[in-house]
N, C-alpha and C. Protein backbone atom coordinates (compact mmCIF):
# COMPACT_ATOMS: atom_id res chain seq x y z
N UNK A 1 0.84 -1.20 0.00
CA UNK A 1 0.00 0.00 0.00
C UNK A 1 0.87 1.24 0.00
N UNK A 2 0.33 2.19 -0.70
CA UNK A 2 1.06 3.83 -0.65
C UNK A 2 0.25 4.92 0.17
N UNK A 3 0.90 4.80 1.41
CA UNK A 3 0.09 5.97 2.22
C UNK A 3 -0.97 5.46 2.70
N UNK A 4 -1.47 3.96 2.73
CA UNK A 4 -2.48 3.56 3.20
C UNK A 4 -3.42 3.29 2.58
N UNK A 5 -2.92 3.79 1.10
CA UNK A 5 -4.19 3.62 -0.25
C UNK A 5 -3.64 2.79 -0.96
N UNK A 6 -4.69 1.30 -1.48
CA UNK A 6 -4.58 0.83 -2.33
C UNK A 6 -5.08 0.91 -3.55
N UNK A 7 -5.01 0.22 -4.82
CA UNK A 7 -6.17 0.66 -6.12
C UNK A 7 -5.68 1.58 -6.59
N UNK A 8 -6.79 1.84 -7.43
CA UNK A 8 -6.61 2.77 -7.68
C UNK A 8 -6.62 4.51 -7.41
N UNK A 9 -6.05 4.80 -5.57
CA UNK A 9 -6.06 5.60 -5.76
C UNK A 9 -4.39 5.51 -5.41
N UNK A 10 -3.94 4.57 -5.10
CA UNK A 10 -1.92 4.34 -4.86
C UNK A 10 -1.79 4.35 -6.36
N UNK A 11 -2.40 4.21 -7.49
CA UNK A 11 -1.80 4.01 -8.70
C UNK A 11 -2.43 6.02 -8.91
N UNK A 12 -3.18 6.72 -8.56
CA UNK A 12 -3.24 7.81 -8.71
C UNK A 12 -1.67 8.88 -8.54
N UNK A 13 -1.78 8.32 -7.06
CA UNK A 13 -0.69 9.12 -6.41
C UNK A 13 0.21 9.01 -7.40
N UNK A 14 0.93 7.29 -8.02
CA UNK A 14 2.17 7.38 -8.36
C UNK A 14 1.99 8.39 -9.64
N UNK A 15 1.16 7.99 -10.24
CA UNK A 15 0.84 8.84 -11.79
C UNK A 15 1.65 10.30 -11.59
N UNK A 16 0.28 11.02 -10.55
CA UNK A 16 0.49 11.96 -10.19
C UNK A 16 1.95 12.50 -10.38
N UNK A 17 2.83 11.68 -8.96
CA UNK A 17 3.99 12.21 -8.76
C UNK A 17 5.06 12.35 -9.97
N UNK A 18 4.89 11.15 -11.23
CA UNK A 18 5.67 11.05 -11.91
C UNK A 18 5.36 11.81 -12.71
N UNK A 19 4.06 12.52 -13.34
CA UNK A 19 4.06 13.27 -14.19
C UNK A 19 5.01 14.50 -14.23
N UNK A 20 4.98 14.82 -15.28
CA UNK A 20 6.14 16.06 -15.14
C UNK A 20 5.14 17.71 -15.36
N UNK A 21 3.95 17.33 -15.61
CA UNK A 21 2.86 18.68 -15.14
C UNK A 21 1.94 18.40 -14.50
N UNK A 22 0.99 19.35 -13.60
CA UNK A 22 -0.43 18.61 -13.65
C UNK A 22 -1.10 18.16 -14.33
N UNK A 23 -2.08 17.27 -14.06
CA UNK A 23 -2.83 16.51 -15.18
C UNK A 23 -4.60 16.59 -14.79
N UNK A 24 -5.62 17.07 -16.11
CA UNK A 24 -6.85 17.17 -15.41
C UNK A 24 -7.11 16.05 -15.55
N UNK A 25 -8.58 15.67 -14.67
CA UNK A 25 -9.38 14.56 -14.44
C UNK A 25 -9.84 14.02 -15.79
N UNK A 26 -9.91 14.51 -16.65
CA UNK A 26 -9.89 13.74 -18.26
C UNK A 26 -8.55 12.57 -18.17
N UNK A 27 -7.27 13.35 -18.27
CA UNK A 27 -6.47 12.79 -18.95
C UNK A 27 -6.28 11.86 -18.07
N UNK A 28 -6.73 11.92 -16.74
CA UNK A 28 -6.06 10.83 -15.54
C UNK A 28 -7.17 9.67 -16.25
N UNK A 29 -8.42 9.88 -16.22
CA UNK A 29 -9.33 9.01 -16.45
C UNK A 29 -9.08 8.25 -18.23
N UNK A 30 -8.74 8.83 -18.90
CA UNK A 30 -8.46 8.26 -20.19
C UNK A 30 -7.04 6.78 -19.55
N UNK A 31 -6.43 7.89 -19.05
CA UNK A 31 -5.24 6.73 -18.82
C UNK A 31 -5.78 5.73 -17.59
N UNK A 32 -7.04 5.82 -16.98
CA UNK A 32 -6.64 4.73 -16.07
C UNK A 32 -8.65 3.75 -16.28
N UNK A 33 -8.94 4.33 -17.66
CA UNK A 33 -10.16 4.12 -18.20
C UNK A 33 -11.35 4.02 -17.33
N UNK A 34 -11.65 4.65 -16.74
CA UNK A 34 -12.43 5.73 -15.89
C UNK A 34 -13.20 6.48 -16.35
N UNK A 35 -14.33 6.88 -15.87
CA UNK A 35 -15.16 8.32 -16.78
C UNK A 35 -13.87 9.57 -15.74
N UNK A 36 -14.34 10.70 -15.93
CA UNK A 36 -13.71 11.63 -15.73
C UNK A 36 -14.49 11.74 -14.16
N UNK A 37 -15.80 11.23 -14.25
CA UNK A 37 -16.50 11.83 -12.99
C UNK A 37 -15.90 10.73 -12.25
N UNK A 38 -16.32 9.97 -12.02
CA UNK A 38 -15.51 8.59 -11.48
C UNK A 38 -14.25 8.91 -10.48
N UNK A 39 -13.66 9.35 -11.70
CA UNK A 39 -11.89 10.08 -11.26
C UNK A 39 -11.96 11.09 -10.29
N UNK A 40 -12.72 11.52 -10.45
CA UNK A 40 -12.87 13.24 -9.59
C UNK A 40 -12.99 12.72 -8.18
N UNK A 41 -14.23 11.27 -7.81
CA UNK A 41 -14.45 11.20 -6.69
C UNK A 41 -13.08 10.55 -6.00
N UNK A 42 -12.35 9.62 -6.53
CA UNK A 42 -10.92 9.39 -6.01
C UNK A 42 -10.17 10.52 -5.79
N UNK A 43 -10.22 11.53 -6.66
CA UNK A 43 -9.35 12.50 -6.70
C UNK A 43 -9.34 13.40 -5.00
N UNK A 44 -11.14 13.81 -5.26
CA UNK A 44 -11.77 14.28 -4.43
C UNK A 44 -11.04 13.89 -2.92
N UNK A 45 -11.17 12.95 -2.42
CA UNK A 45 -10.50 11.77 -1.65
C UNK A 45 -9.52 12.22 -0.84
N UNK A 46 -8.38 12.02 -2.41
CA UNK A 46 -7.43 12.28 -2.03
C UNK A 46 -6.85 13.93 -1.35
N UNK A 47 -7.70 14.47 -2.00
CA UNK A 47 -7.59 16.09 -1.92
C UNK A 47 -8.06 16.23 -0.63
N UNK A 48 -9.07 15.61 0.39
CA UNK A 48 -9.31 15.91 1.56
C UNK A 48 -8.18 15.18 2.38
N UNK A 49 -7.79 14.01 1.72
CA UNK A 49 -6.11 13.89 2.76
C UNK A 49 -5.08 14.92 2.65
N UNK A 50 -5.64 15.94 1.61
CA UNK A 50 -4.29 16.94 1.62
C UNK A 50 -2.84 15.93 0.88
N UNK A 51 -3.31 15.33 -0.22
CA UNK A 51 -2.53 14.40 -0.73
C UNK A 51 -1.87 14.93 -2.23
N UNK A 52 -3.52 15.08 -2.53
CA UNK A 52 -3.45 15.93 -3.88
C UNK A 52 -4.16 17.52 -3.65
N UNK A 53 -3.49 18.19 -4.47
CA UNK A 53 -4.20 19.54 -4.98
C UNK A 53 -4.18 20.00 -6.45
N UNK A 54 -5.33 20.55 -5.98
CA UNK A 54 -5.87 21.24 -7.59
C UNK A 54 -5.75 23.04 -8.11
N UNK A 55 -5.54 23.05 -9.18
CA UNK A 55 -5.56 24.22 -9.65
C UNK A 55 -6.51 24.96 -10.83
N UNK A 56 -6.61 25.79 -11.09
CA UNK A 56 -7.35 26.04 -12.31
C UNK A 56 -6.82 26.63 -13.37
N UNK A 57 -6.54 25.62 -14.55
CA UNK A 57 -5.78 26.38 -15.19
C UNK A 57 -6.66 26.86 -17.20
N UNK A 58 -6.08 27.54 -17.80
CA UNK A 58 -6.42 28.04 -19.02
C UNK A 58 -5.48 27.16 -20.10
N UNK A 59 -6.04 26.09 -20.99
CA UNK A 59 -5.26 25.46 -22.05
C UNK A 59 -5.90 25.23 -23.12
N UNK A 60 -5.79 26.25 -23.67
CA UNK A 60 -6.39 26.81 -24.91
C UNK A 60 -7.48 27.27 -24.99
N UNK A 61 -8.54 27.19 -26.05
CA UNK A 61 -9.66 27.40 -26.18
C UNK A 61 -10.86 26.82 -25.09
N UNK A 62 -11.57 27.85 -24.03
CA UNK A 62 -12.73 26.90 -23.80
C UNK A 62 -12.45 27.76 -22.48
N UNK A 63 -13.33 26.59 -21.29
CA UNK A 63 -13.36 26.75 -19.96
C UNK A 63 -11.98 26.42 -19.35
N UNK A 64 -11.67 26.52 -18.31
CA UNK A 64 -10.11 26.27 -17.49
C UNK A 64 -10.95 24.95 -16.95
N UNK A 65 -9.33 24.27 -17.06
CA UNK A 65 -9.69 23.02 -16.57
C UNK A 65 -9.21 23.04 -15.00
N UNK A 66 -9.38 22.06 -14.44
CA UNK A 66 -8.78 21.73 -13.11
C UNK A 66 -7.15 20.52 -13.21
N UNK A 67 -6.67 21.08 -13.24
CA UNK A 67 -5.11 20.46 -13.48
C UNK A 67 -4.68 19.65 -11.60
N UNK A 68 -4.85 18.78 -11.21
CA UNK A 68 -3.93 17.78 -10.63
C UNK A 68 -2.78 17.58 -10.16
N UNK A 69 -2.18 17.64 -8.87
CA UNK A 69 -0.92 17.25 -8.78
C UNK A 69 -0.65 17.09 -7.44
């Protein structure tokens, strides 16, 4: 176990850490084939352990996403 979490939210964390930017709840969920909402509630989770945090960011055209890390 990582931190006490197994599953997929210890395979979150590692993602997480290894990425080299944040990543929104799309791209986590594409890669771990997930809906996006799905993802959010792990994410969610983790974010009340103060594990993960979120940001809001602008990437390209559209609404700001919520970027991960």
């Amino acid at each position: 176990t990582l931190g006490g979490f197994r599953g997929i939210r210890a395979e979150l964390l590692i993602a997480l850490k290894k990425a080299p930017q944040p990543l929104t709840a799309k791209e986590l969920a594409d890669r771990f084939g997930l809906t996006p909402n799905a993802l959010r509630r792990h994410l969610d989770a983790l974010e009340g352990e103060e594990l993960v945090a979120h940001r809001r960011e602008v990437r390209g055209v559209g609404a700001p996403v919520h970027a991960y890390a």
